[in-house]
PDB file of N, CA and C in Angstrom:
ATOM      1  N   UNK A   1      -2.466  13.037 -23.189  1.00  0.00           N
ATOM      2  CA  UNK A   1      -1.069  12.706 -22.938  1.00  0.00           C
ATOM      3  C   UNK A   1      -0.759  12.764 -21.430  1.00  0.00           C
ATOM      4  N   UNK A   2      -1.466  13.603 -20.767  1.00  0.00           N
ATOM      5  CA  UNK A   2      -1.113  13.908 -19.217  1.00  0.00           C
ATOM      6  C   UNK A   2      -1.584  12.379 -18.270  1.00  0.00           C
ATOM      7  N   UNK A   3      -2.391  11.994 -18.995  1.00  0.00           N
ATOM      8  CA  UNK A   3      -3.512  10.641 -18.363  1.00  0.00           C
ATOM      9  C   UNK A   3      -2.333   9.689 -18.268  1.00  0.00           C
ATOM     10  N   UNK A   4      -1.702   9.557 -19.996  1.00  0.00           N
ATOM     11  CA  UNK A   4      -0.677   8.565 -19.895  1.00  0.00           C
ATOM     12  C   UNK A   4       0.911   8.691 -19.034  1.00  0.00           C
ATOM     13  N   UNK A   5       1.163   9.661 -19.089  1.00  0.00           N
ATOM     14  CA  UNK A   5       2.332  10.294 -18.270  1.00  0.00           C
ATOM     15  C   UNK A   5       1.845  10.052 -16.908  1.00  0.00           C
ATOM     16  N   UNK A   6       0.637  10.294 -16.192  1.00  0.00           N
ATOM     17  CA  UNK A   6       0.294   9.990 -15.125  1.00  0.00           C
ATOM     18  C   UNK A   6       0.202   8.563 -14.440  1.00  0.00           C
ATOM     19  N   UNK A   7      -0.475   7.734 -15.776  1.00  0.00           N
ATOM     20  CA  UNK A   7      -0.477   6.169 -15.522  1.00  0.00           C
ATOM     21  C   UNK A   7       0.998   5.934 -15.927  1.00  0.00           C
ATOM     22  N   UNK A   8       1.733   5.984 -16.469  1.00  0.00           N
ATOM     23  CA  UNK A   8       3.135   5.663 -15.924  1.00  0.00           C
ATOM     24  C   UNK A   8       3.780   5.278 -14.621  1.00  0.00           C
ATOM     25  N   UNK A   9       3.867   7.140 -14.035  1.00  0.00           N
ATOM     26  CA  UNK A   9       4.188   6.964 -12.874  1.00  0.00           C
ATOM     27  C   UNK A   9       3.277   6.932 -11.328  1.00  0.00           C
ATOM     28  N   UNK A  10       1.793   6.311 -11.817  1.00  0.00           N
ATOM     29  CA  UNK A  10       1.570   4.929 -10.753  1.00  0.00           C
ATOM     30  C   UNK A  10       2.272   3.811 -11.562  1.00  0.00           C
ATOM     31  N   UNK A  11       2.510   3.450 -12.433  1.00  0.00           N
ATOM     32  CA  UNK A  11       3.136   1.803 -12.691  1.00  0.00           C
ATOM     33  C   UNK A  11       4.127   1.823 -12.110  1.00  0.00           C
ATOM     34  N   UNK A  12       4.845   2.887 -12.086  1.00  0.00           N
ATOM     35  CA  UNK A  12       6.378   3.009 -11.896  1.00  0.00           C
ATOM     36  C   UNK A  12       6.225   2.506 -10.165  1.00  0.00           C
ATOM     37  N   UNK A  13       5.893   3.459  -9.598  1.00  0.00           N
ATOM     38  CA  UNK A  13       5.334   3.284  -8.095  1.00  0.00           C
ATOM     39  C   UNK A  13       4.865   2.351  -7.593  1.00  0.00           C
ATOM     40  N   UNK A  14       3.705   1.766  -8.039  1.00  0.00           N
ATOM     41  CA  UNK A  14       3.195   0.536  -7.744  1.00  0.00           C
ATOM     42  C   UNK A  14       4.212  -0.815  -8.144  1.00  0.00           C
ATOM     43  N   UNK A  15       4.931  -0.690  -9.145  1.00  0.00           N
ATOM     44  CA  UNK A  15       5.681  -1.978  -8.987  1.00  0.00           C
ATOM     45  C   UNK A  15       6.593  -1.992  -7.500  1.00  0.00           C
ATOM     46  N   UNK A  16       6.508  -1.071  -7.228  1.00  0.00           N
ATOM     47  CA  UNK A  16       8.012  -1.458  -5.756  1.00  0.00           C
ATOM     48  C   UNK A  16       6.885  -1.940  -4.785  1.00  0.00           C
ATOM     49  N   UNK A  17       5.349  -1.689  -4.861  1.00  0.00           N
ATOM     50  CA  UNK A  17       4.839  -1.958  -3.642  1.00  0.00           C
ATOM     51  C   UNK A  17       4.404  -3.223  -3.352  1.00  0.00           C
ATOM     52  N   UNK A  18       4.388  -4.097  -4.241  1.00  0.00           N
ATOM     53  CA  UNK A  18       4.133  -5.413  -4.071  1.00  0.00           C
ATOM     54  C   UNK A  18       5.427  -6.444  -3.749  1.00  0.00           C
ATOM     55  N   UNK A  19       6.506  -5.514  -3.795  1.00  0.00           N
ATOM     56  CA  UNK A  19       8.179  -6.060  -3.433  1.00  0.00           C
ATOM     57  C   UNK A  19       8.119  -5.787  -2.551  1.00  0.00           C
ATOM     58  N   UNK A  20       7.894  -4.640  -1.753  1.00  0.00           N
ATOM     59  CA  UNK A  20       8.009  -4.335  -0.305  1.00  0.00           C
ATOM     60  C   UNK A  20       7.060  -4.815   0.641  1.00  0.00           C
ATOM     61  N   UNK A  21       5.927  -5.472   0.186  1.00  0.00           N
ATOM     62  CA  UNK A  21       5.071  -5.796   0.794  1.00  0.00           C
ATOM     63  C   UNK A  21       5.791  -7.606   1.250  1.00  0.00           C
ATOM     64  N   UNK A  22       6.222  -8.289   0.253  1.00  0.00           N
ATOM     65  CA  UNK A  22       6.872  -9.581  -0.108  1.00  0.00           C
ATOM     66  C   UNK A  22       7.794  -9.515   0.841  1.00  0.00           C
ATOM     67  N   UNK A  23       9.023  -8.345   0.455  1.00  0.00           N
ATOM     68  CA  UNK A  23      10.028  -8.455   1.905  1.00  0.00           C
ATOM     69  C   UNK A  23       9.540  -8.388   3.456  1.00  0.00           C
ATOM     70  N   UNK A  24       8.557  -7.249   3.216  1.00  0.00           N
ATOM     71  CA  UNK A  24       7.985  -7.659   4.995  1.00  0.00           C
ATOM     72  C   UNK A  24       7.729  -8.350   5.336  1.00  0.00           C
ATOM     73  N   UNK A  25       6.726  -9.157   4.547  1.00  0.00           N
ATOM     74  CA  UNK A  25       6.167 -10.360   5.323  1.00  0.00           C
ATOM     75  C   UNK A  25       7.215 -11.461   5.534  1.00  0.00           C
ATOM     76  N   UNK A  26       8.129 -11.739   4.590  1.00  0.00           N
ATOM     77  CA  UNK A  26       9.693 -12.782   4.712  1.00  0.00           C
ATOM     78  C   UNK A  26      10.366 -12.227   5.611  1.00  0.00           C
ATOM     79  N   UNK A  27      10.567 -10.849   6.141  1.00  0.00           N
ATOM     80  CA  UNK A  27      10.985 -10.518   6.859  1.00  0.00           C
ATOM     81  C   UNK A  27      10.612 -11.099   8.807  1.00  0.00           C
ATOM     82  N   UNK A  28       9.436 -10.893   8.557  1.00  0.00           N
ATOM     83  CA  UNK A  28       8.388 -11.250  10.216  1.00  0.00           C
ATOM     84  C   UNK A  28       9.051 -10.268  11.229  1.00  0.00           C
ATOM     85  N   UNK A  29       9.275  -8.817  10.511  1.00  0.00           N
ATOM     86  CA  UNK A  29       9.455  -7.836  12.036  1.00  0.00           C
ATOM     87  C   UNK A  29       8.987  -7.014  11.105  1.00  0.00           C
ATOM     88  N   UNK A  30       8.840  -5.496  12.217  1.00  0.00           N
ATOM     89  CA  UNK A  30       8.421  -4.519  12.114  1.00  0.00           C
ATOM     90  C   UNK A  30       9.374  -3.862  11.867  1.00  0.00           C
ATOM     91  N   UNK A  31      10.549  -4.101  12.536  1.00  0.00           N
ATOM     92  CA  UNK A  31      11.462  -3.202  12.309  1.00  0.00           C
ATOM     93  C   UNK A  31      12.084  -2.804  11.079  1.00  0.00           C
ATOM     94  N   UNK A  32      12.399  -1.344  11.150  1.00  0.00           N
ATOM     95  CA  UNK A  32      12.845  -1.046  10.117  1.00  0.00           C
ATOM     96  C   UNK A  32      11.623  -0.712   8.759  1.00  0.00           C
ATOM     97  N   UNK A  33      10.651  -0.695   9.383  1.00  0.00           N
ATOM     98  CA  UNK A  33       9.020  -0.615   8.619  1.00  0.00           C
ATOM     99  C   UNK A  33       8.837   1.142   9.220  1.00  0.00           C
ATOM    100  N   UNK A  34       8.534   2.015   8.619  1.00  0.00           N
ATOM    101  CA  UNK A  34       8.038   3.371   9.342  1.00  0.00           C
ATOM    102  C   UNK A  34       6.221   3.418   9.048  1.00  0.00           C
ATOM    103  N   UNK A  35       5.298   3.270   9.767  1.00  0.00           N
ATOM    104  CA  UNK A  35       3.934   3.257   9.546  1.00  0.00           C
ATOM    105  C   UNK A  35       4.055   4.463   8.890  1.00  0.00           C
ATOM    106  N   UNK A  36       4.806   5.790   9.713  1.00  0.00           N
ATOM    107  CA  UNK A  36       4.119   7.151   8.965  1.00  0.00           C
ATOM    108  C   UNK A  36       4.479   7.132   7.682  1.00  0.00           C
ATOM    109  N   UNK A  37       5.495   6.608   7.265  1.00  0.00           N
ATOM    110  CA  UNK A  37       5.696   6.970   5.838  1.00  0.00           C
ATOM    111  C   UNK A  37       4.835   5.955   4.972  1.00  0.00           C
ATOM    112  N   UNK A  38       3.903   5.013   5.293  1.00  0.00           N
ATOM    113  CA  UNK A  38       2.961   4.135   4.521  1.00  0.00           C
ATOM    114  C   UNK A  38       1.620   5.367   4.465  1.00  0.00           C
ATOM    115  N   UNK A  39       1.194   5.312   5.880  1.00  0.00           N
ATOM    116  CA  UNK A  39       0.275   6.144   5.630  1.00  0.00           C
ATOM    117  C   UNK A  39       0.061   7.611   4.725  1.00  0.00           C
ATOM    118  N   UNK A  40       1.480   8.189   5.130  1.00  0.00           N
ATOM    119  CA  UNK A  40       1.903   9.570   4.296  1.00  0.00           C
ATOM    120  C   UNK A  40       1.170   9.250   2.286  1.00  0.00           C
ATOM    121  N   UNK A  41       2.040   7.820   2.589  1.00  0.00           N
ATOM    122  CA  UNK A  41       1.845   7.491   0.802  1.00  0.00           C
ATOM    123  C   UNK A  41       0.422   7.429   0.688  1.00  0.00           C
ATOM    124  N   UNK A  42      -0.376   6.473   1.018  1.00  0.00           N
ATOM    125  CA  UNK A  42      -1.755   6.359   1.463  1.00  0.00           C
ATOM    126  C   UNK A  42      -2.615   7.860   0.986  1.00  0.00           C
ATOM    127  N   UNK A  43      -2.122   8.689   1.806  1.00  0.00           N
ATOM    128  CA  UNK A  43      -2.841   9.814   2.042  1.00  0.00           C
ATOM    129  C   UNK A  43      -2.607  10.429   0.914  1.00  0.00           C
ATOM    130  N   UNK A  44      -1.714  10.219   0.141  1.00  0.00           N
ATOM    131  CA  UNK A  44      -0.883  10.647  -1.096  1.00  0.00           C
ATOM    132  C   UNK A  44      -2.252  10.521  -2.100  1.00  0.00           C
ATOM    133  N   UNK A  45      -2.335   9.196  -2.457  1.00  0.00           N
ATOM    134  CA  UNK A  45      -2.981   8.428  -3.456  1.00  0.00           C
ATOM    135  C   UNK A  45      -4.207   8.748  -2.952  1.00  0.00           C
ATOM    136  N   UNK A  46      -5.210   8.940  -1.855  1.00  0.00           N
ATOM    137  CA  UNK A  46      -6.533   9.305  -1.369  1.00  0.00           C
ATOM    138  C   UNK A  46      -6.163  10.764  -2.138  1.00  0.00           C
ATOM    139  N   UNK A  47      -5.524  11.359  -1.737  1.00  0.00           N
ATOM    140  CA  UNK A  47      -5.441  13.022  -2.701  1.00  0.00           C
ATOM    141  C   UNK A  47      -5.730  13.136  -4.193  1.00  0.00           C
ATOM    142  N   UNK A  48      -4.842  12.091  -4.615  1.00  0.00           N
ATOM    143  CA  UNK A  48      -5.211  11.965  -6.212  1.00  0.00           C
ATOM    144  C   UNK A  48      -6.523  11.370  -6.157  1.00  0.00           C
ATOM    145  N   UNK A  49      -7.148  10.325  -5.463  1.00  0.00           N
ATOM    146  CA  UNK A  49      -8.421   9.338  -5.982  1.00  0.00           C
ATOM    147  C   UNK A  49      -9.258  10.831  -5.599  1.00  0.00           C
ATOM    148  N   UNK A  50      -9.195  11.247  -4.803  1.00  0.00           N
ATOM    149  CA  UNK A  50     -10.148  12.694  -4.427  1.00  0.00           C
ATOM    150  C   UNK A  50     -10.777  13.633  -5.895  1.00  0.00           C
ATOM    151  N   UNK A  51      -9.141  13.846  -6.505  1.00  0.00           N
ATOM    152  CA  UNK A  51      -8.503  14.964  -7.269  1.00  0.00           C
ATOM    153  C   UNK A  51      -9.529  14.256  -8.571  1.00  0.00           C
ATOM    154  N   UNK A  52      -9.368  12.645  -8.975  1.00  0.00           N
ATOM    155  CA  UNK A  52     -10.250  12.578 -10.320  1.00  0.00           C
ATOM    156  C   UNK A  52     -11.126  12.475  -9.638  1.00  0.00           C
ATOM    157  N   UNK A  53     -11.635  12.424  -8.504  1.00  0.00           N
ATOM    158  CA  UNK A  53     -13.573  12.170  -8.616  1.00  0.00           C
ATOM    159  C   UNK A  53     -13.819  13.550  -8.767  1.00  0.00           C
ATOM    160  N   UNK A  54     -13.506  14.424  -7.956  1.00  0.00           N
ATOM    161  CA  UNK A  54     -13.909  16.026  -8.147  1.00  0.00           C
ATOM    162  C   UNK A  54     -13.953  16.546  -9.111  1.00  0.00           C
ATOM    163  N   UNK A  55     -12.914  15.952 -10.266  1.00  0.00           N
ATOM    164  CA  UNK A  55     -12.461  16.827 -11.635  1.00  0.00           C
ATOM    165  C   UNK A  55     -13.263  15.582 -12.784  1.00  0.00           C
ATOM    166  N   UNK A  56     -13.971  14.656 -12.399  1.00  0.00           N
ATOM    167  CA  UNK A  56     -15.076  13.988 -13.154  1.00  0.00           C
ATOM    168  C   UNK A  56     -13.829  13.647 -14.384  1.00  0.00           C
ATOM    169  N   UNK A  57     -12.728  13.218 -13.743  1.00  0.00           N
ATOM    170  CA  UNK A  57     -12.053  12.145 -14.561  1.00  0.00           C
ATOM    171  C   UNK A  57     -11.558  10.631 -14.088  1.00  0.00           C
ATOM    172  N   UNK A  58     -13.065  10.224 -14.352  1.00  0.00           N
ATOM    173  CA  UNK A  58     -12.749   8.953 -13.718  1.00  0.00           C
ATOM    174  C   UNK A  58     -12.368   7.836 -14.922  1.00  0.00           C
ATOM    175  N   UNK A  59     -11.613   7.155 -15.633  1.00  0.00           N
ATOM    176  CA  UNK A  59     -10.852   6.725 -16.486  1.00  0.00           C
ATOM    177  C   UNK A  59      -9.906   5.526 -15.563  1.00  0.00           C
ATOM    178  N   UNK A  60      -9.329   5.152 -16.785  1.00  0.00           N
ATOM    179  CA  UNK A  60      -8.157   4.223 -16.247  1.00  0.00           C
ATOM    180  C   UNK A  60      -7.267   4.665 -15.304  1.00  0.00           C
ATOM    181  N   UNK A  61      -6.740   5.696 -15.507  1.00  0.00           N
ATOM    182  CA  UNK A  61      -6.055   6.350 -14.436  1.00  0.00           C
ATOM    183  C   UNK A  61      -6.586   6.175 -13.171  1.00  0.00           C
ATOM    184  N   UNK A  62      -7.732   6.263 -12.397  1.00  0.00           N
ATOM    185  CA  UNK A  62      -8.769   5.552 -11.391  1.00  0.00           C
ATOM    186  C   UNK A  62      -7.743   4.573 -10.981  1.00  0.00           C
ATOM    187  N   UNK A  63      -7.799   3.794 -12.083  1.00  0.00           N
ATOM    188  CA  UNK A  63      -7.980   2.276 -11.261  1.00  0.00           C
ATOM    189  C   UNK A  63      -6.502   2.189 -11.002  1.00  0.00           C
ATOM    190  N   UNK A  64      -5.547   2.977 -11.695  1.00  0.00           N
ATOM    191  CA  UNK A  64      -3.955   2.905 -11.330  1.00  0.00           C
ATOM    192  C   UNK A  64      -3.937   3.364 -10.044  1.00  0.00           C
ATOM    193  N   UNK A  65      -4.396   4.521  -9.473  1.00  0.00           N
ATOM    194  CA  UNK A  65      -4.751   5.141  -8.210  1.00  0.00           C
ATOM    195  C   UNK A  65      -5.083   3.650  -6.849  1.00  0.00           C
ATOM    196  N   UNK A  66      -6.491   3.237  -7.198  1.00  0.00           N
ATOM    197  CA  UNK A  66      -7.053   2.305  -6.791  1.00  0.00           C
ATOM    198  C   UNK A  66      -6.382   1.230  -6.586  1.00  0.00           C
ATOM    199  N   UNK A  67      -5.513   0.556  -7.603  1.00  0.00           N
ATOM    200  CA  UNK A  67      -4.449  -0.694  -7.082  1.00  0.00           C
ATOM    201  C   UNK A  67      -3.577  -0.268  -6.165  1.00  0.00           C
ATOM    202  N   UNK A  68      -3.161   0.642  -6.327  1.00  0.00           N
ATOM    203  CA  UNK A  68      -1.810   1.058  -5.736  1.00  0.00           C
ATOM    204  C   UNK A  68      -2.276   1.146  -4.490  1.00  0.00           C
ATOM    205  N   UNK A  69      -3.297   2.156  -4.208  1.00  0.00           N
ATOM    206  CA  UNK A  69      -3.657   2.339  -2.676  1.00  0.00           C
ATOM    207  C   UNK A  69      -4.186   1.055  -1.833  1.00  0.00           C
ATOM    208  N   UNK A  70      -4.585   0.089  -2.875  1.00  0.00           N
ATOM    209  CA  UNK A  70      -5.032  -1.409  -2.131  1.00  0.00           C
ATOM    210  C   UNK A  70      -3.665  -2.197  -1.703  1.00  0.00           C
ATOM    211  N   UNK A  71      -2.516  -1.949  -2.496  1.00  0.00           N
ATOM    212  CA  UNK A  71      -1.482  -2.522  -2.538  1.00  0.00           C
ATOM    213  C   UNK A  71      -0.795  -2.144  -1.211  1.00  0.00           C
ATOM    214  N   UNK A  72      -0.495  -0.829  -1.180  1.00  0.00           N
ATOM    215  CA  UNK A  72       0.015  -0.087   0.145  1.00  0.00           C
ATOM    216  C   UNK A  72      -0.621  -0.019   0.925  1.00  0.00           C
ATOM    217  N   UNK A  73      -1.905  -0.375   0.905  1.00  0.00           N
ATOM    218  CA  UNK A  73      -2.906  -0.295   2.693  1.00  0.00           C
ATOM    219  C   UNK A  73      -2.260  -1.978   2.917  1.00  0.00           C
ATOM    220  N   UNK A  74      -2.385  -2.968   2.224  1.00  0.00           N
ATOM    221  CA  UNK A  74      -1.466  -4.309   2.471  1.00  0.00           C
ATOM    222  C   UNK A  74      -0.292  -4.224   3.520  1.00  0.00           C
ATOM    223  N   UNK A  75       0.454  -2.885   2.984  1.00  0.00           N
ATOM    224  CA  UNK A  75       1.756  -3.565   3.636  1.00  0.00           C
ATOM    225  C   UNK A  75       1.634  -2.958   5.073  1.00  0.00           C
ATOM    226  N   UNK A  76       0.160  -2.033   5.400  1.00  0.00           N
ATOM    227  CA  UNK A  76      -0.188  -1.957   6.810  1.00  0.00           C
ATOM    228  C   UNK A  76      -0.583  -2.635   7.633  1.00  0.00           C
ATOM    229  N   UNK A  77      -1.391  -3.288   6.749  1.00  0.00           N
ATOM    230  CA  UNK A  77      -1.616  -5.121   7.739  1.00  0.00           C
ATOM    231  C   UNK A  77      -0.699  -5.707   7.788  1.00  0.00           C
ATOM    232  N   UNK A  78       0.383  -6.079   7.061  1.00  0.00           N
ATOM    233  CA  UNK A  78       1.812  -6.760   6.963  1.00  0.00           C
ATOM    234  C   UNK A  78       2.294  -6.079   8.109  1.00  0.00           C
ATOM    235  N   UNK A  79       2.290  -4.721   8.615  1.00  0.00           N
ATOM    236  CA  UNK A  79       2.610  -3.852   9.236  1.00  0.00           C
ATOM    237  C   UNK A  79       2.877  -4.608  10.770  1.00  0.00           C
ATOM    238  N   UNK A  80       1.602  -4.744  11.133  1.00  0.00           N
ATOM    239  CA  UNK A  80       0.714  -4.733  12.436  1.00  0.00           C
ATOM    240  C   UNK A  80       1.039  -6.626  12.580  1.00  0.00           C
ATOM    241  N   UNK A  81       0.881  -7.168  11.253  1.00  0.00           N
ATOM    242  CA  UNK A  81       1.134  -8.381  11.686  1.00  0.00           C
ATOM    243  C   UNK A  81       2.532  -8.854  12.315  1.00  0.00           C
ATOM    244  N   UNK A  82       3.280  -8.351  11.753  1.00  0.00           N
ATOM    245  CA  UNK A  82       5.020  -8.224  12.163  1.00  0.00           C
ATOM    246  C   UNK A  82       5.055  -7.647  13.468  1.00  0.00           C
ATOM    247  N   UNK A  83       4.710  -6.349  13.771  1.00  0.00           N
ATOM    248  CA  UNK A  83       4.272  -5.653  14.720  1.00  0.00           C
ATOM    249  C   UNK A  83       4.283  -6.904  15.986  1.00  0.00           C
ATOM    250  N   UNK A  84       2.765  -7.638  15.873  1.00  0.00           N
ATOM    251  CA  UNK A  84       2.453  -8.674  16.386  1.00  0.00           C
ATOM    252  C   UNK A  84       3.203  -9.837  16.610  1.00  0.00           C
ATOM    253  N   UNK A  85       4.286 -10.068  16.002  1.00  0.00           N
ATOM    254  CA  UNK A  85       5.396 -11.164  15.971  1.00  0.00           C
ATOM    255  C   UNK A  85       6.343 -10.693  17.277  1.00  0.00           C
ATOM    256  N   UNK A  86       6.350  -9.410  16.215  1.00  0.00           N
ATOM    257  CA  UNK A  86       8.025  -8.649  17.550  1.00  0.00           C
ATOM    258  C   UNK A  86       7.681  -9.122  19.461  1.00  0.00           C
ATOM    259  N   UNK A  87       6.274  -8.445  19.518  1.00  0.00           N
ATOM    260  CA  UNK A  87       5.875  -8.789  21.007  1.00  0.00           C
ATOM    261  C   UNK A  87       5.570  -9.904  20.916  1.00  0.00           C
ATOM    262  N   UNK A  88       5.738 -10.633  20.178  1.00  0.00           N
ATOM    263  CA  UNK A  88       5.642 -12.128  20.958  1.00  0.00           C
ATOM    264  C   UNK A  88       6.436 -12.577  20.675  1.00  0.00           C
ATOM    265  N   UNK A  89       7.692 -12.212  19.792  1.00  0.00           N
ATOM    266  CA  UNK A  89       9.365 -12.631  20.507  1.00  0.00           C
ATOM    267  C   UNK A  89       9.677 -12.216  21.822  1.00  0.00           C
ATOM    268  N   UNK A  90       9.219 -10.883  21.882  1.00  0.00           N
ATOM    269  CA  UNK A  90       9.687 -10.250  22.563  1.00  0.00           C
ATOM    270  C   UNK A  90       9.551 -10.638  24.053  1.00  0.00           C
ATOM    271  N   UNK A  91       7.958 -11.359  24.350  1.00  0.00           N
ATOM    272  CA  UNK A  91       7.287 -11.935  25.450  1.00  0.00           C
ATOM    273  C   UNK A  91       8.084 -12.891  25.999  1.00  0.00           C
ATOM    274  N   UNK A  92       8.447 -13.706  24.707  1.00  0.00           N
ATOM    275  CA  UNK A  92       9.230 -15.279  24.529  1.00  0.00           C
ATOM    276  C   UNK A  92      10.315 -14.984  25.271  1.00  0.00           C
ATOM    277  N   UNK A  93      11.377 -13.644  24.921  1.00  0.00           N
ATOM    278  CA  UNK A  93      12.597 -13.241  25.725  1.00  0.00           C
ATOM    279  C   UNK A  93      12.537 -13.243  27.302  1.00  0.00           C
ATOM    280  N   UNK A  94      11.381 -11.946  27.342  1.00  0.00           N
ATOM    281  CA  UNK A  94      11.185 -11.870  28.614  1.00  0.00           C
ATOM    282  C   UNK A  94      11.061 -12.963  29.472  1.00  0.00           C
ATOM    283  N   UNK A  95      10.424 -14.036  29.426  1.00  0.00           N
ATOM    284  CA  UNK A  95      10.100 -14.822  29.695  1.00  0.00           C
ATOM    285  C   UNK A  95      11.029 -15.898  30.152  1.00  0.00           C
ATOM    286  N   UNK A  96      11.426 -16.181  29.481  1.00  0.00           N
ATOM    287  CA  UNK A  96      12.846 -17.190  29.510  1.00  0.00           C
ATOM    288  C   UNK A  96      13.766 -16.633  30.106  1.00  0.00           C
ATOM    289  N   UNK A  97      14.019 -15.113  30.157  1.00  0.00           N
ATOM    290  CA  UNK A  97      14.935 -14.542  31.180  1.00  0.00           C
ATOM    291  C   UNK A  97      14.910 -14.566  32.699  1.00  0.00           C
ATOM    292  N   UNK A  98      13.844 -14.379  33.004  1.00  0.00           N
ATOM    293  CA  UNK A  98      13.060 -14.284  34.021  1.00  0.00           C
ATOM    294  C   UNK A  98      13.125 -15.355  35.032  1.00  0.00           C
ATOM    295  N   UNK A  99      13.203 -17.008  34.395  1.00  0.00           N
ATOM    296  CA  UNK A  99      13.048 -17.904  34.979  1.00  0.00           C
ATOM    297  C   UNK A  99      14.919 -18.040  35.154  1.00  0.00           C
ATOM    298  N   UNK A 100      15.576 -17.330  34.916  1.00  0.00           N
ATOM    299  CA  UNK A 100      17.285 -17.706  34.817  1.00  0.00           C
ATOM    300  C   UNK A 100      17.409 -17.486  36.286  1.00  0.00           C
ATOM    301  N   UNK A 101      18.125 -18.198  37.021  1.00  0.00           N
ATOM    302  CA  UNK A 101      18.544 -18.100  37.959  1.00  0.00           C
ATOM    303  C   UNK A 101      20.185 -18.127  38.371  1.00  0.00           C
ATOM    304  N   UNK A 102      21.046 -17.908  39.422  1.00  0.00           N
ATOM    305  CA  UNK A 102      22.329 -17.877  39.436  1.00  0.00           C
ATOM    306  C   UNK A 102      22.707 -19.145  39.628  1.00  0.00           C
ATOM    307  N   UNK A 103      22.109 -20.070  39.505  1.00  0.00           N
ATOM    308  CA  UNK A 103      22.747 -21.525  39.378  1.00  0.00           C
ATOM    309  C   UNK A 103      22.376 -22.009  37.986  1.00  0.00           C
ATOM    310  N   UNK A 104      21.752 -21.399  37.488  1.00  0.00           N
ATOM    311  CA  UNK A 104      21.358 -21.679  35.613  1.00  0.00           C
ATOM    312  C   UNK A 104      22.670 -20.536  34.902  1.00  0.00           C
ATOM    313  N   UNK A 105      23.130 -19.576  35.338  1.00  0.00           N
ATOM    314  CA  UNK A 105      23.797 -19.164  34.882  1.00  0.00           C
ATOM    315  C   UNK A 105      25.067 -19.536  34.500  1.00  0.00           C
TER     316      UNK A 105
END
């Protein structure tokens, strides 16, 4: 019963992470993204995948572990890719400012 109560709440969990992964990338910024709290989760789910290999319960529950943590290492590349957008808006700003002069103003 604990296996199933457990695979629950990864389902429960894992459904928001493939939504949040969807909004970031539609999003194209970083902002408003916290890396530590991805990784925190990350480190979360490495604790449990740890917890059944040590305790030689490797079962379905595994693989609820296993999606989820593939799902949320995603929205770290989503992360870095946005990341990667911002500075090159950001370049784009600079840039165009730069060339303003007081007769363009």
């Amino acid at each position: 019963m604990a296996s199933v109560l457990e695979t629950i709440m990864l389902i429960c969990f894992g459904c928001s992470w493939p939504l949040n992964v969807m909004k970031a990338y539609k999003a194209r910024t970083a902002k408003g993204t916290s890396l530590p709290f991805i990784l925190l989760i990350i480190t979360g789910y490495i604790a449990g995948i740890t917890a059944k290999v040590l305790n030689g319960q490797i079962n379905y529950v595994l693989a609820a572990y296993i999606l989820n943590i593939a799902i949320v290492s995603l929205n770290v590349v989503v992360y870095f890719r946005n990341l990667a957008l911002d500075a090159k808006r950001e370049k784009g700003r600079t840039v165009s400012c730069s060339n303003a002069t007081p007769q363009n103003i």
